[in-house]
PDB file of N, CA and C in Angstrom:
ATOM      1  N   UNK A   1      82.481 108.152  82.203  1.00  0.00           N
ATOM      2  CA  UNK A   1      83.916 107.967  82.037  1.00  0.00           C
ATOM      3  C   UNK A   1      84.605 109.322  82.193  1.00  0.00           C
ATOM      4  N   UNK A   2      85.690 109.228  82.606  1.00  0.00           N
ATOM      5  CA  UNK A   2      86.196 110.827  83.033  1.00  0.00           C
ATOM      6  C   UNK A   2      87.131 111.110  81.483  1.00  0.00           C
ATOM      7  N   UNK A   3      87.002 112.677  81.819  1.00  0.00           N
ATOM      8  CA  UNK A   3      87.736 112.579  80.606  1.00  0.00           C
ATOM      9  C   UNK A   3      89.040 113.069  80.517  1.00  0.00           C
ATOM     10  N   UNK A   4      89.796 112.560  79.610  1.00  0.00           N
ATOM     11  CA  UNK A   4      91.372 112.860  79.457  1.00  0.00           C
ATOM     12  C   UNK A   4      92.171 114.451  78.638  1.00  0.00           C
ATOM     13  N   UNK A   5      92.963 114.714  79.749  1.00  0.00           N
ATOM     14  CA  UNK A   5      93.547 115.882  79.471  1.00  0.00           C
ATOM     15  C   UNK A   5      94.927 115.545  78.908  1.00  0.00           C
ATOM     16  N   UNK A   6      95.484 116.038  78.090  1.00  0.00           N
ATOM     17  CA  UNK A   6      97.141 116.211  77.653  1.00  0.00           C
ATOM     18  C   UNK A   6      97.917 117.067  78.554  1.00  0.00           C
ATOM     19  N   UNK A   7      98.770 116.378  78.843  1.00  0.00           N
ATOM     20  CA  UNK A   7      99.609 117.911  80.098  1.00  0.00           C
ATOM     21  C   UNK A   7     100.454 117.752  79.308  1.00  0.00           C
ATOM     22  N   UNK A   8     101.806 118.565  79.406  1.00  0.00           N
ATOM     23  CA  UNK A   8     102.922 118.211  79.275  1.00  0.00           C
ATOM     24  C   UNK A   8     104.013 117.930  80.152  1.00  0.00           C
ATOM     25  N   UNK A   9     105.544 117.555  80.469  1.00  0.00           N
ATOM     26  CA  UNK A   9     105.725 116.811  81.511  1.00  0.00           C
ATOM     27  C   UNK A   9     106.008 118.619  82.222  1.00  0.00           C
ATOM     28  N   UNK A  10     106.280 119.500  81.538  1.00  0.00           N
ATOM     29  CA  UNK A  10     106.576 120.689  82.586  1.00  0.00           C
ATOM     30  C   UNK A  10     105.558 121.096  83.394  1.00  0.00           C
ATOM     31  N   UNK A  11     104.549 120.580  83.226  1.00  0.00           N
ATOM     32  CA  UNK A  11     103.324 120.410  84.370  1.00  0.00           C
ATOM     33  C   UNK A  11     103.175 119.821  85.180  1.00  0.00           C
ATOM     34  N   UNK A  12     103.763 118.549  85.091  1.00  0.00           N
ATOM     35  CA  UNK A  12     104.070 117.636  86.639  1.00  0.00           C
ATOM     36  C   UNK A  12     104.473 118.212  87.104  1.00  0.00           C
ATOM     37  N   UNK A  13     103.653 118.151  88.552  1.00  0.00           N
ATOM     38  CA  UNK A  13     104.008 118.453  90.071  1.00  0.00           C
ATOM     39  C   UNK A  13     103.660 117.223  90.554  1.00  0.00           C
ATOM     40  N   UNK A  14     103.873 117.731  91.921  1.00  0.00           N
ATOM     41  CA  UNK A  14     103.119 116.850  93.117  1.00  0.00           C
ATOM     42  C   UNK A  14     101.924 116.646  93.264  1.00  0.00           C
ATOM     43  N   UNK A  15     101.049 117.990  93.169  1.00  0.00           N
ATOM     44  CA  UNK A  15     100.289 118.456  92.898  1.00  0.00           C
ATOM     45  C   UNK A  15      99.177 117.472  91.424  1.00  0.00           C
ATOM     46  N   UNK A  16      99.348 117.712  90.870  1.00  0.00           N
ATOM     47  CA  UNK A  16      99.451 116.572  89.544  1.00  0.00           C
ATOM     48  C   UNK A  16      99.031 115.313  89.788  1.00  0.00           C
ATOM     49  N   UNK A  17     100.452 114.712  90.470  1.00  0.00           N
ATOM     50  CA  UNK A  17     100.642 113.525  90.901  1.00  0.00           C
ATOM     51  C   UNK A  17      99.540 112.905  91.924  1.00  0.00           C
ATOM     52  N   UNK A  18      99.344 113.886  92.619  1.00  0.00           N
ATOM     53  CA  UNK A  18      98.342 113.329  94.037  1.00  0.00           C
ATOM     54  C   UNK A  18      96.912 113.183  93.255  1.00  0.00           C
ATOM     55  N   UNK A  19      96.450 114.212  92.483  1.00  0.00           N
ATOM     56  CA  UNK A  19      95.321 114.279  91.984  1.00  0.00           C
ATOM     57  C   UNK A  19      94.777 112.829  91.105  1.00  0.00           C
ATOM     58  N   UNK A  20      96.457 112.703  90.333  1.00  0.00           N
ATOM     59  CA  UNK A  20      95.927 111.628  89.669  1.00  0.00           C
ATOM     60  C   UNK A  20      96.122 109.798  90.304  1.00  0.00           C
ATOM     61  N   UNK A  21      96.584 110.166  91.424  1.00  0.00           N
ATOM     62  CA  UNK A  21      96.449 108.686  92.600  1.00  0.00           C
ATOM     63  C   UNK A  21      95.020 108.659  93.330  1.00  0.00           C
ATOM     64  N   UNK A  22      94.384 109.911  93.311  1.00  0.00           N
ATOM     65  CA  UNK A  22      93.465 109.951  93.999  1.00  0.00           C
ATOM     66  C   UNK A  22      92.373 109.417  93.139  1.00  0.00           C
ATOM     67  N   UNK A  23      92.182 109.508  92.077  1.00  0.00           N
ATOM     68  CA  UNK A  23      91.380 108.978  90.493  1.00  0.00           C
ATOM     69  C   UNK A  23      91.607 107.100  90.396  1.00  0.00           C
ATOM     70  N   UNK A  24      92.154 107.066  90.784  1.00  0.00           N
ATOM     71  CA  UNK A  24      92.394 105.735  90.900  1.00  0.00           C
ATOM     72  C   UNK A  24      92.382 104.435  91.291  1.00  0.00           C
ATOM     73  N   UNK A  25      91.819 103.277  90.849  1.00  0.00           N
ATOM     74  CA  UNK A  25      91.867 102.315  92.359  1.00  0.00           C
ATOM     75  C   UNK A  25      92.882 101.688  92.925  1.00  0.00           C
ATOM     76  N   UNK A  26      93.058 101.923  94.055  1.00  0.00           N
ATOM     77  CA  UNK A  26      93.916 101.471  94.770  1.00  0.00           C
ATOM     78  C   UNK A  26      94.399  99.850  95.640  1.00  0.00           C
ATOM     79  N   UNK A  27      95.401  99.569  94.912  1.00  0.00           N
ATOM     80  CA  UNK A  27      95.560  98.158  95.703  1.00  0.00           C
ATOM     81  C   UNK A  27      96.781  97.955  96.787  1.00  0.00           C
ATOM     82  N   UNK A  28      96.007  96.890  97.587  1.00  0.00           N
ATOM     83  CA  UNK A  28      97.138  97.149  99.056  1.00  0.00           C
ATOM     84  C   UNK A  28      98.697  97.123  99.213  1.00  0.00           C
ATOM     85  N   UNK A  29      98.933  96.551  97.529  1.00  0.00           N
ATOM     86  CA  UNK A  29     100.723  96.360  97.737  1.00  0.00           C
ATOM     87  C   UNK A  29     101.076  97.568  96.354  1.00  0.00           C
ATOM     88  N   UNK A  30     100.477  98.830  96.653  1.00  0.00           N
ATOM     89  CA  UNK A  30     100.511  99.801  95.687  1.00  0.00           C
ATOM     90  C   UNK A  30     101.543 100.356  95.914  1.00  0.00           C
ATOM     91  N   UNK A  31     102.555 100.347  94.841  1.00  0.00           N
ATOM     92  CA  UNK A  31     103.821 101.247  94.789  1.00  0.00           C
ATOM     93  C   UNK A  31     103.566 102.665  93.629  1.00  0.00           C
ATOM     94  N   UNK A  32     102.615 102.936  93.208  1.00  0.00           N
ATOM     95  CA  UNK A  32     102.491 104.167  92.802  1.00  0.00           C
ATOM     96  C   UNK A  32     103.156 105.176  93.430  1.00  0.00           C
ATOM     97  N   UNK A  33     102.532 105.506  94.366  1.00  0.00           N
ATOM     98  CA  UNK A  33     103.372 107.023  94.697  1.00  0.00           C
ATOM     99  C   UNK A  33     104.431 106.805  95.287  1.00  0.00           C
ATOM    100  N   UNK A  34     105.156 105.477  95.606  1.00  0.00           N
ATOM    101  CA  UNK A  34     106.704 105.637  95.637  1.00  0.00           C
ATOM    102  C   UNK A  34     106.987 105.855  94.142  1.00  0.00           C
ATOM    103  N   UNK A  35     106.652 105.104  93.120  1.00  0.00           N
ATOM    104  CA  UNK A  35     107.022 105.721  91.654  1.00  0.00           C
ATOM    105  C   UNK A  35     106.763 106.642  91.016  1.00  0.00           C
ATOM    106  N   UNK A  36     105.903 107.939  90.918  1.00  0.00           N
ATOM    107  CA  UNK A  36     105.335 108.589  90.711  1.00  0.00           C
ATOM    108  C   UNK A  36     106.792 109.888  91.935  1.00  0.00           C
ATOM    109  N   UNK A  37     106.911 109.217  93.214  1.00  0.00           N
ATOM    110  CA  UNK A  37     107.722 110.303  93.431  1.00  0.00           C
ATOM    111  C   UNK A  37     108.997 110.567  92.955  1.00  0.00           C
ATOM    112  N   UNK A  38     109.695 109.232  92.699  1.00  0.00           N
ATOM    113  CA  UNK A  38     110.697 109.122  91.905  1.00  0.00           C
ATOM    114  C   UNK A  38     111.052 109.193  90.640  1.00  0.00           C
ATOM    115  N   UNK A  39     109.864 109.106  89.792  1.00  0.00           N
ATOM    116  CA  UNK A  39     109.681 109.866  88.488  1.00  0.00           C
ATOM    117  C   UNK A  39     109.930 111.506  88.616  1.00  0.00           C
ATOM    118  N   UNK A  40     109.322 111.694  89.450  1.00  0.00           N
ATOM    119  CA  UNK A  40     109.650 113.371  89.539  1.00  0.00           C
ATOM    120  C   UNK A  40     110.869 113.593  89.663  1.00  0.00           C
ATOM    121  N   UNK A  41     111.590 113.086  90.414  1.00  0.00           N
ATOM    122  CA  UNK A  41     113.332 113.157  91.003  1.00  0.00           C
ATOM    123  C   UNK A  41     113.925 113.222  89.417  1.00  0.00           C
ATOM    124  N   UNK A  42     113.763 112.085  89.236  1.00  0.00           N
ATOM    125  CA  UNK A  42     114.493 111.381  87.907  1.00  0.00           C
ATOM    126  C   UNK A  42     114.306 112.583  86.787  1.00  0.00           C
ATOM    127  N   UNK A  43     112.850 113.559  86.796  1.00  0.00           N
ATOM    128  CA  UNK A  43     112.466 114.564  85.732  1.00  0.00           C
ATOM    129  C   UNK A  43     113.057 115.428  86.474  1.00  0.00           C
ATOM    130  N   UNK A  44     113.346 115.844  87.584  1.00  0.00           N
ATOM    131  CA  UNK A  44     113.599 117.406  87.434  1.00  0.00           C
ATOM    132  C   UNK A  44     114.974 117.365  87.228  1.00  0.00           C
ATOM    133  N   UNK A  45     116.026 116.420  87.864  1.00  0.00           N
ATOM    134  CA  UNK A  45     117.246 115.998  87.501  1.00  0.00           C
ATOM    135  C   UNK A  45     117.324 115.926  86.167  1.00  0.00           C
ATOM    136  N   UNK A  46     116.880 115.686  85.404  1.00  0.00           N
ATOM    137  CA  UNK A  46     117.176 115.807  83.789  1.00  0.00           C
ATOM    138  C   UNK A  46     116.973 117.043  83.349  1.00  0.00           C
ATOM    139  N   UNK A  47     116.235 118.063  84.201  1.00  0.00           N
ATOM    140  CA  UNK A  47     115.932 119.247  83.313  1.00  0.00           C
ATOM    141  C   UNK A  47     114.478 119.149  82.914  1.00  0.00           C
ATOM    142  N   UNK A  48     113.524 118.374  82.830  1.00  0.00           N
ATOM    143  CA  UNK A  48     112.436 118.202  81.876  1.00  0.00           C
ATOM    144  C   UNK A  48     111.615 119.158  82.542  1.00  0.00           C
ATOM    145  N   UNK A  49     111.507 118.715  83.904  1.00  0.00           N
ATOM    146  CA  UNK A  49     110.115 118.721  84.675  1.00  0.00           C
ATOM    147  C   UNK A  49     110.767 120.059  86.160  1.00  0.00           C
ATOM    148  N   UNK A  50     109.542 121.311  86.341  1.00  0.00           N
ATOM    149  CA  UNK A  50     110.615 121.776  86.678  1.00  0.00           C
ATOM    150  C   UNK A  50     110.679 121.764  88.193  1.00  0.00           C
ATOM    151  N   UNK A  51     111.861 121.889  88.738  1.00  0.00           N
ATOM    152  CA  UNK A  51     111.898 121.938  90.455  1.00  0.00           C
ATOM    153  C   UNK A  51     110.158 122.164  91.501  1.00  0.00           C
ATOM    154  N   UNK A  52     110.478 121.346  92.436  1.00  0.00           N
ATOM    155  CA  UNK A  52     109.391 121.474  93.234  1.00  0.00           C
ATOM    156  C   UNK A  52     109.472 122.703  93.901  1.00  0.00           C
ATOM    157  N   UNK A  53     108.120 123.388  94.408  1.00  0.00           N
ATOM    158  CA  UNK A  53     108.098 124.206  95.054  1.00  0.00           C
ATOM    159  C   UNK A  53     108.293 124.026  96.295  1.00  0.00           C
ATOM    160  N   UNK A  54     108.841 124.918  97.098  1.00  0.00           N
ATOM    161  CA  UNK A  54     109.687 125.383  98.405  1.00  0.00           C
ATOM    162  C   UNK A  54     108.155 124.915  99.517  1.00  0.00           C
ATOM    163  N   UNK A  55     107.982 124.361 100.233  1.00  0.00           N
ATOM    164  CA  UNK A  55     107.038 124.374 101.356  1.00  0.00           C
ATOM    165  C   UNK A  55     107.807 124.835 102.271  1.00  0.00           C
ATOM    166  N   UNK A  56     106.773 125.721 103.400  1.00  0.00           N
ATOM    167  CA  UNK A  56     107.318 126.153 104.370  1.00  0.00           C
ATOM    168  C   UNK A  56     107.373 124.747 105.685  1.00  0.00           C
ATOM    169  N   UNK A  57     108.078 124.628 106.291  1.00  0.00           N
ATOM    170  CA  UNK A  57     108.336 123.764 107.331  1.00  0.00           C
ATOM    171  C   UNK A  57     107.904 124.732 108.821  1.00  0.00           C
ATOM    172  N   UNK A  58     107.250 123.777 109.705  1.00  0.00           N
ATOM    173  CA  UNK A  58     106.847 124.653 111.234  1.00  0.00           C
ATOM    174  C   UNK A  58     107.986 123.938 112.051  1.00  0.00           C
ATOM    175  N   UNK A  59     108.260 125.112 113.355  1.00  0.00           N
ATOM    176  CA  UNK A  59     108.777 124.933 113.644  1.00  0.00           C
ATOM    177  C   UNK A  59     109.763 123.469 114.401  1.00  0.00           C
ATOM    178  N   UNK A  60     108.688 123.119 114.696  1.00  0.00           N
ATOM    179  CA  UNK A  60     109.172 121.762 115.178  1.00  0.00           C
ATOM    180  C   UNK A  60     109.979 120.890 113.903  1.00  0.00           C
ATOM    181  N   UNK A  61     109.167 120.920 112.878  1.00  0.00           N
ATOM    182  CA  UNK A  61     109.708 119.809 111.478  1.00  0.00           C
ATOM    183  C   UNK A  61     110.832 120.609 111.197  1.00  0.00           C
ATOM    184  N   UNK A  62     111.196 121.363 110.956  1.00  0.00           N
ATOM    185  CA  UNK A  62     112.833 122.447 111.314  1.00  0.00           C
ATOM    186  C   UNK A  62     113.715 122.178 112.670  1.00  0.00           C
ATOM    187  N   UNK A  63     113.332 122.100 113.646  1.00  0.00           N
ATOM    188  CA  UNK A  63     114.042 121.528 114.358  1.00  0.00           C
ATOM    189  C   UNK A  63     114.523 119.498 114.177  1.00  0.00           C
ATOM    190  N   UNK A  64     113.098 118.921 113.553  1.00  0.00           N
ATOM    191  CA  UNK A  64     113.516 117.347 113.296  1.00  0.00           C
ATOM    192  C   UNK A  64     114.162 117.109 112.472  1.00  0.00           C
ATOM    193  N   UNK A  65     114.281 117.891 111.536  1.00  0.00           N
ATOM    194  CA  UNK A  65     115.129 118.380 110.194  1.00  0.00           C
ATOM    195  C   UNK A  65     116.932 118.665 110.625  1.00  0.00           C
ATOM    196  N   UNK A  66     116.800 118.844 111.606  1.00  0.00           N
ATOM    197  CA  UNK A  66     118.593 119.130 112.602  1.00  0.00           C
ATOM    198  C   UNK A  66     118.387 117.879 113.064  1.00  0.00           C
ATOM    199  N   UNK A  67     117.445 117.749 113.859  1.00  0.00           N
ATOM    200  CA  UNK A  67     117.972 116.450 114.555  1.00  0.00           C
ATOM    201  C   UNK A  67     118.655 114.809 113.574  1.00  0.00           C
ATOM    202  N   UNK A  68     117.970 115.175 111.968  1.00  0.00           N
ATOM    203  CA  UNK A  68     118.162 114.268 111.476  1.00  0.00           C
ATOM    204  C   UNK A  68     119.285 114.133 111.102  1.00  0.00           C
ATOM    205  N   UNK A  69     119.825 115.458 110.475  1.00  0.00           N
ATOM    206  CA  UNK A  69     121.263 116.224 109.954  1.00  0.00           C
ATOM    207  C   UNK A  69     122.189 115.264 111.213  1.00  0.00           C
ATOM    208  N   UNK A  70     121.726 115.644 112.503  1.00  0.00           N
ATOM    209  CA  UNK A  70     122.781 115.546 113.770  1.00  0.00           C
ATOM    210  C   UNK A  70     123.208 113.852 113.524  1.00  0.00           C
ATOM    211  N   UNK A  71     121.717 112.962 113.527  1.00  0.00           N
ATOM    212  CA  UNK A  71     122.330 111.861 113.417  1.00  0.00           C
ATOM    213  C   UNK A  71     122.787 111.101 112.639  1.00  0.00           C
ATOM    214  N   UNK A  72     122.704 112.025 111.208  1.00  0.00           N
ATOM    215  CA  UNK A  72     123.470 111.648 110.401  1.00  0.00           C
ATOM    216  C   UNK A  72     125.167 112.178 110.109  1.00  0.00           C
ATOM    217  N   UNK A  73     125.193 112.943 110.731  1.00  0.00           N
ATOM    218  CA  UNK A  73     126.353 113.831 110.575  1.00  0.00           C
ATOM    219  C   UNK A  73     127.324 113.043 111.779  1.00  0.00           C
ATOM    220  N   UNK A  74     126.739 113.144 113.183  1.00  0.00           N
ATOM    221  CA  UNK A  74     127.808 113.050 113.902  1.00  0.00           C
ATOM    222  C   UNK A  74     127.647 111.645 114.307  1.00  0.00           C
ATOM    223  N   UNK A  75     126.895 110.857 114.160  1.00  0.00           N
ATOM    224  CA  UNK A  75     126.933 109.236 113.942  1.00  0.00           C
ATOM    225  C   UNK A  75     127.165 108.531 112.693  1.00  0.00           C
ATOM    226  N   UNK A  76     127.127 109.069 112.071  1.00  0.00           N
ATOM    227  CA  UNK A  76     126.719 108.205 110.439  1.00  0.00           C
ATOM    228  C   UNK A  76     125.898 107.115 110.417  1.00  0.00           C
ATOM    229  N   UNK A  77     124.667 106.918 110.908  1.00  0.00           N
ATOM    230  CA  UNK A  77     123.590 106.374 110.608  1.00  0.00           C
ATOM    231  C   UNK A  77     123.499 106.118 109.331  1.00  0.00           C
ATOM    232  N   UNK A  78     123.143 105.281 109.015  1.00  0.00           N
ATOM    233  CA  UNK A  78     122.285 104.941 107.579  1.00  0.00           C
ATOM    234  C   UNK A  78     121.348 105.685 107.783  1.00  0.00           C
ATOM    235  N   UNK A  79     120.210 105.845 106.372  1.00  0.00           N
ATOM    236  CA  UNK A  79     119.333 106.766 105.646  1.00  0.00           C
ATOM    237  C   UNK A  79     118.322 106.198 106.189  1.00  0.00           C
ATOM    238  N   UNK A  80     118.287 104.884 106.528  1.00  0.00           N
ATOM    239  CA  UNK A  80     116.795 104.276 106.683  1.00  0.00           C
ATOM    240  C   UNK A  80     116.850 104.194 108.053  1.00  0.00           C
ATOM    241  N   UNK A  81     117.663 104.083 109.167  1.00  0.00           N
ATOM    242  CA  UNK A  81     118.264 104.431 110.709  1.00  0.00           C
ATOM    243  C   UNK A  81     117.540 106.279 110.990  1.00  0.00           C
ATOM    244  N   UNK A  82     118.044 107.098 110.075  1.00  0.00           N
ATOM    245  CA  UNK A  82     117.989 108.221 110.986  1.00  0.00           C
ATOM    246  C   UNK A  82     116.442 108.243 110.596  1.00  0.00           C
ATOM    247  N   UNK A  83     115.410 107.275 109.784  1.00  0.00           N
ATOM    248  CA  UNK A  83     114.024 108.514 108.807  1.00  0.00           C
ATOM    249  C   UNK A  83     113.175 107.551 110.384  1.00  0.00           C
ATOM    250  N   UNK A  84     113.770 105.912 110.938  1.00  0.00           N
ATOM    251  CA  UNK A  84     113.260 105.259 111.507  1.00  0.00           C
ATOM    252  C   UNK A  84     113.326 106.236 112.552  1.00  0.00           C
ATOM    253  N   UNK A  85     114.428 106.619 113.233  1.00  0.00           N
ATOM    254  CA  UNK A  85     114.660 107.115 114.664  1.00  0.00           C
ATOM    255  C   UNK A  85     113.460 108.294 114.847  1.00  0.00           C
ATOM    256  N   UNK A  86     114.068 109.344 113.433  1.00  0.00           N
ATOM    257  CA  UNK A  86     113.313 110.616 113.676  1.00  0.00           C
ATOM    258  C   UNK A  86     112.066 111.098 113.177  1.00  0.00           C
ATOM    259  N   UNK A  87     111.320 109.999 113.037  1.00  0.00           N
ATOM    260  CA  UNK A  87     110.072 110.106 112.773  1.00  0.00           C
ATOM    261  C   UNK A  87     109.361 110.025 114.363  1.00  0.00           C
ATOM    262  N   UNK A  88     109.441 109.611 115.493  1.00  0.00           N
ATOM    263  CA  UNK A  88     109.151 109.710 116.375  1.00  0.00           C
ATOM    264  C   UNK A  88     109.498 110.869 116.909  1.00  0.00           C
ATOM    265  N   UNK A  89     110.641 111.298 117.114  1.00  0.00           N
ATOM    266  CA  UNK A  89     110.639 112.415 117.193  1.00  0.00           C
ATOM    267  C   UNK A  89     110.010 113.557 116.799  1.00  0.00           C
ATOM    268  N   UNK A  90     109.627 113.581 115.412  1.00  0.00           N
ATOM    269  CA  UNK A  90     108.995 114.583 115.022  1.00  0.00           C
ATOM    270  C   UNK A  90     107.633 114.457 115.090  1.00  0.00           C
ATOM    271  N   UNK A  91     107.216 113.399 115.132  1.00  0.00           N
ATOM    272  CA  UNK A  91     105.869 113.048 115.470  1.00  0.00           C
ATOM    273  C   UNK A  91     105.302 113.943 117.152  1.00  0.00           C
ATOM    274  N   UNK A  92     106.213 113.700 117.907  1.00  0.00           N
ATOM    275  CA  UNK A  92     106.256 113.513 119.177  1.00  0.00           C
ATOM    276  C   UNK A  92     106.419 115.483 119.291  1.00  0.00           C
ATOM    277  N   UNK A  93     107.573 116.185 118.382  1.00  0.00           N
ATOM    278  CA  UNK A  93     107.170 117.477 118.368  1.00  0.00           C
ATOM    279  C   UNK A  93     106.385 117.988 118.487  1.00  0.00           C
ATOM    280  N   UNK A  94     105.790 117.848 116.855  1.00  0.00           N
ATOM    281  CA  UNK A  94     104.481 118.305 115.885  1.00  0.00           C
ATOM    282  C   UNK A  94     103.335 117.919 117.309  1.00  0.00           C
ATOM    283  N   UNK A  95     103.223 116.758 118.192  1.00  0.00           N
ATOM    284  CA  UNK A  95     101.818 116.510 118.386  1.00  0.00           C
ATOM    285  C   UNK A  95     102.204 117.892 120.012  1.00  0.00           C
ATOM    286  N   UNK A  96     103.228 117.893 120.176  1.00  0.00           N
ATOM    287  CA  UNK A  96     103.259 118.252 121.857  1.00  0.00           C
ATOM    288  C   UNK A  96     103.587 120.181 121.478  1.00  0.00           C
ATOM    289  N   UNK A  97     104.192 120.618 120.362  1.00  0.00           N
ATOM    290  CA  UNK A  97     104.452 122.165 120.027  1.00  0.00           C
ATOM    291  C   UNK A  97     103.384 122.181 119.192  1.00  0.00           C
ATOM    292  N   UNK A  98     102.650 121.569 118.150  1.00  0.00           N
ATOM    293  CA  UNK A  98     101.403 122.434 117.379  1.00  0.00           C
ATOM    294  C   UNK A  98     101.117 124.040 117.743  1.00  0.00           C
ATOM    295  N   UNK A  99     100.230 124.546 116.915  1.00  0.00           N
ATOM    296  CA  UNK A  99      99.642 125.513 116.898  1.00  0.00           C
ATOM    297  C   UNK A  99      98.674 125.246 117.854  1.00  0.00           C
ATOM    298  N   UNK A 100      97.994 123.983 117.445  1.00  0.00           N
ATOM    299  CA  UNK A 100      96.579 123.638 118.438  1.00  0.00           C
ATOM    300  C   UNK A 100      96.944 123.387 120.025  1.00  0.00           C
ATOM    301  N   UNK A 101      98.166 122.509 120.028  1.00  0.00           N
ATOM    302  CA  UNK A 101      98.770 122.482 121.173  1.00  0.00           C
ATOM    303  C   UNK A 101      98.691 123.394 122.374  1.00  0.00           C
ATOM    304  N   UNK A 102      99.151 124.599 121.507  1.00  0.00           N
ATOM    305  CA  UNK A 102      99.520 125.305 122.607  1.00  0.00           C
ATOM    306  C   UNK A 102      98.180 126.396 123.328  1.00  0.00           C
ATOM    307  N   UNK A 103      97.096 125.898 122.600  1.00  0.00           N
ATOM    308  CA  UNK A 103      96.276 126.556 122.784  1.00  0.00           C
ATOM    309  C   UNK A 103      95.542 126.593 124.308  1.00  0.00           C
TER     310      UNK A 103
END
């Protein structure tokens, strides 16, 4: 049996979070880590739990990151319109600019 640690919530991360989805069994209509990410939102917004750390973004996901801004800004797309559109896009970056890519 594994054994149990006490955190407190200023220890939640992501980090945290992934570790303890990964411990777990998993079922196919699993909404954990949509809840688990939104628990975090909900904690750092209150103050409890503290801000996530900064990841660096490559270049391409910085550029899909504008493109998303663009179609939300100068179309007004809905939220679930621009993540549909520009996920291909960035997909389509990331696989064609990589590091490995360009090798």
């Amino acid at each position: 049996m594994a054994k149990r640690r006490r955190s407190n919530l200023t220890e939640l991360s992501e980090h945290v979070v992934a570790e303890f989805l990964k411990k777990r069994k998993r079922d196919s209509h699993d909404g954990a880590p949509k809840a688990s990410r939104r628990l975090l939102e909900i904690l750092r917004a209150a103050g409890v739990t503290p801000p996530a750390k900064p990841t660096s973004r490559t270049p391409a996901q910085s550029v899909a990151d504008e493109y998303r801004d663009y179609l939300r800004i100068e179309y007004s797309f809905a939220p679930t319109t621009v993540q549909n559109d520009s996920r291909y896009v960035e997909g389509f970056l990331i696989d064609r600019f990589s590091a490995a890519a360009s090798i």
